[in-house]
Protein backbone atom coordinates (compact mmCIF):
# COMPACT_ATOMS: atom_id res chain seq x y z
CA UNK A 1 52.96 48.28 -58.52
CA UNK A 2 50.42 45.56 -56.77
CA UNK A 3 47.68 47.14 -55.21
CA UNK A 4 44.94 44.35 -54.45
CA UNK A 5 46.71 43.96 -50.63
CA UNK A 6 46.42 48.03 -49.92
CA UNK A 7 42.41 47.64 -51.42
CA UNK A 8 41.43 44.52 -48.98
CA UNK A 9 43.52 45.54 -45.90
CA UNK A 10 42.21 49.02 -46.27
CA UNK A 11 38.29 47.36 -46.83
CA UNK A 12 38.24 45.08 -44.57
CA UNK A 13 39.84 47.16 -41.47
CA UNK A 14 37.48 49.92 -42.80
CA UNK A 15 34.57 46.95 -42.18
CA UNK A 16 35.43 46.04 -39.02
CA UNK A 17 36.02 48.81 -37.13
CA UNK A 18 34.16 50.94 -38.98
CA UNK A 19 36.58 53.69 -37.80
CA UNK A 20 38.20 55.12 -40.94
CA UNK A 21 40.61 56.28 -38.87
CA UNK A 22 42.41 52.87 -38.82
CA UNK A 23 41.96 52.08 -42.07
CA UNK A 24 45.46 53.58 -42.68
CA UNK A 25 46.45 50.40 -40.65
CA UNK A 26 44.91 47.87 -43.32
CA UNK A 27 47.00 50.17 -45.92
CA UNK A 28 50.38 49.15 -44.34
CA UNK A 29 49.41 45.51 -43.78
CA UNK A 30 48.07 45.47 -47.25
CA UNK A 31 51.49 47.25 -48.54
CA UNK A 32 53.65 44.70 -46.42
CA UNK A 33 51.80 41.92 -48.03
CA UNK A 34 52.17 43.49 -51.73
CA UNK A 35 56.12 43.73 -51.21
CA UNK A 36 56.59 39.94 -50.09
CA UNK A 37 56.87 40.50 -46.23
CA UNK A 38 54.29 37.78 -45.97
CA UNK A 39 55.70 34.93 -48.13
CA UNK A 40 58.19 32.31 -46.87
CA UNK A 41 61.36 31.91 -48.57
CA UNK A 42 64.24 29.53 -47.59
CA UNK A 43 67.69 31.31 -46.58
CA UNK A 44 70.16 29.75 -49.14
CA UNK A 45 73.55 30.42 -48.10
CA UNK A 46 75.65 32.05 -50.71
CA UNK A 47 78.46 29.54 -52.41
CA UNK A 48 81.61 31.30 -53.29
CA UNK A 49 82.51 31.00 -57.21
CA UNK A 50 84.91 28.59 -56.30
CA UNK A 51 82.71 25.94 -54.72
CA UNK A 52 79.96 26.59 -57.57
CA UNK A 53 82.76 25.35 -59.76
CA UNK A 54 83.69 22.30 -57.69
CA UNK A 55 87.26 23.21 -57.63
CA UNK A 56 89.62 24.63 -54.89
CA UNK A 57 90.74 27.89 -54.59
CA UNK A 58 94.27 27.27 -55.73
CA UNK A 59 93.16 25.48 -59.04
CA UNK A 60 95.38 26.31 -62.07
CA UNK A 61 93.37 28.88 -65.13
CA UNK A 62 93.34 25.35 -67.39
CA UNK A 63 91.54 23.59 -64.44
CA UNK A 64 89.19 26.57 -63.93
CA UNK A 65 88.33 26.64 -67.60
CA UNK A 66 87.82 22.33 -67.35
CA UNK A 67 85.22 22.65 -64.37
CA UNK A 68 83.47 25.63 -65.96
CA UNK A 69 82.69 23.89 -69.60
CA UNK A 70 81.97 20.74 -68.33
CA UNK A 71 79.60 22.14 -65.40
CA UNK A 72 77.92 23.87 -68.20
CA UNK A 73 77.86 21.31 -71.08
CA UNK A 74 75.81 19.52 -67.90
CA UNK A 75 73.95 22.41 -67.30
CA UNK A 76 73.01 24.28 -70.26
CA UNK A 77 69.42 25.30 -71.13
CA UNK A 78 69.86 24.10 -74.64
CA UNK A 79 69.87 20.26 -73.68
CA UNK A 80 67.07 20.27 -71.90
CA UNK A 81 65.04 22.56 -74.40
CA UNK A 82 61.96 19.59 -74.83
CA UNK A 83 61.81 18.88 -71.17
CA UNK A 84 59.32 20.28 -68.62
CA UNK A 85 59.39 23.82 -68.19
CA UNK A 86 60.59 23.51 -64.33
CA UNK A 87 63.62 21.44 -65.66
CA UNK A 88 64.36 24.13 -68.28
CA UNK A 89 64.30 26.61 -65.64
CA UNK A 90 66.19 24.73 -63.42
CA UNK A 91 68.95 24.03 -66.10
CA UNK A 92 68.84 28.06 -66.42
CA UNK A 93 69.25 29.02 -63.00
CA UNK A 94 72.12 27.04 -62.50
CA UNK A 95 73.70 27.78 -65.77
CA UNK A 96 73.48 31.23 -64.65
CA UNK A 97 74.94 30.74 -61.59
CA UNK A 98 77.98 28.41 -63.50
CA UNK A 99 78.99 31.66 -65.34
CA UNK A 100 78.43 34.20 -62.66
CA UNK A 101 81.37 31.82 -61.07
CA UNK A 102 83.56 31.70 -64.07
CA UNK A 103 83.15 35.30 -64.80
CA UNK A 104 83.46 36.42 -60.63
CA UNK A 105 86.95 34.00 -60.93
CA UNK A 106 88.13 35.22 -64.00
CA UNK A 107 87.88 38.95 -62.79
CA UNK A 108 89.43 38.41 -59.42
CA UNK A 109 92.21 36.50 -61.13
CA UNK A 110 92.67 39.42 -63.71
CA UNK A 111 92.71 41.79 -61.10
CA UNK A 112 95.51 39.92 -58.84
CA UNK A 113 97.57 39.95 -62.60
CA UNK A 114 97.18 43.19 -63.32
């Protein structure tokens, strides 16, 4: 659990009010900057599994399977294992994302089967 944004809210509204009172004020700024409330991060819209694989919705299993190995013979961490570590984490990111789209596809169409 981070604690360093509780301490300094907490100190410095303790500081400069010198009511202790409010310092229970510095503790929630200081908790909302601990959990991230703070910290700018992009809105990426969600891609359905389909569109991670580059294919359309009514693509045949064989044409599913095609898109998914050669998206990750592109993708995989293992050819890119002596490049810079933001490529390799790159490469991992969106190798995990490859087979959360195979796997998400392969269970809907199991379901639908069965």
């Amino acid at each position: 659990m981070k604690w360093y944004g509780k301490a300094i809210g907490f100190i410095l509204v303790l500081i400069l009010t010198r009511r202790p009172q409010l310092a229970i004020i510095g503790l929630l700024i200081g908790h909302a900057y601990d959990a991230g409330w703070f910290t700018r991060r992009p809105r990426v819209p969600e891609k359905s599994p389909y569109e991670e694989l580059g294919i359309d919705p009514g693509a045949s299993d064989a044409e599913v399977e095609r898109a998914f190995r050669r998206l990750i013979s592109q993708y995989h961490p293992d050819r890119v294992a002596g490049a810079a570590p933001d490529l390799r984490q790159q490469a991992e990111r969106r190798a995990s994302a490859i087979n959360a789209a195979y796997e998400a596809i392969q269970k809907q169409r199991r379901q639908s089967k069965g």
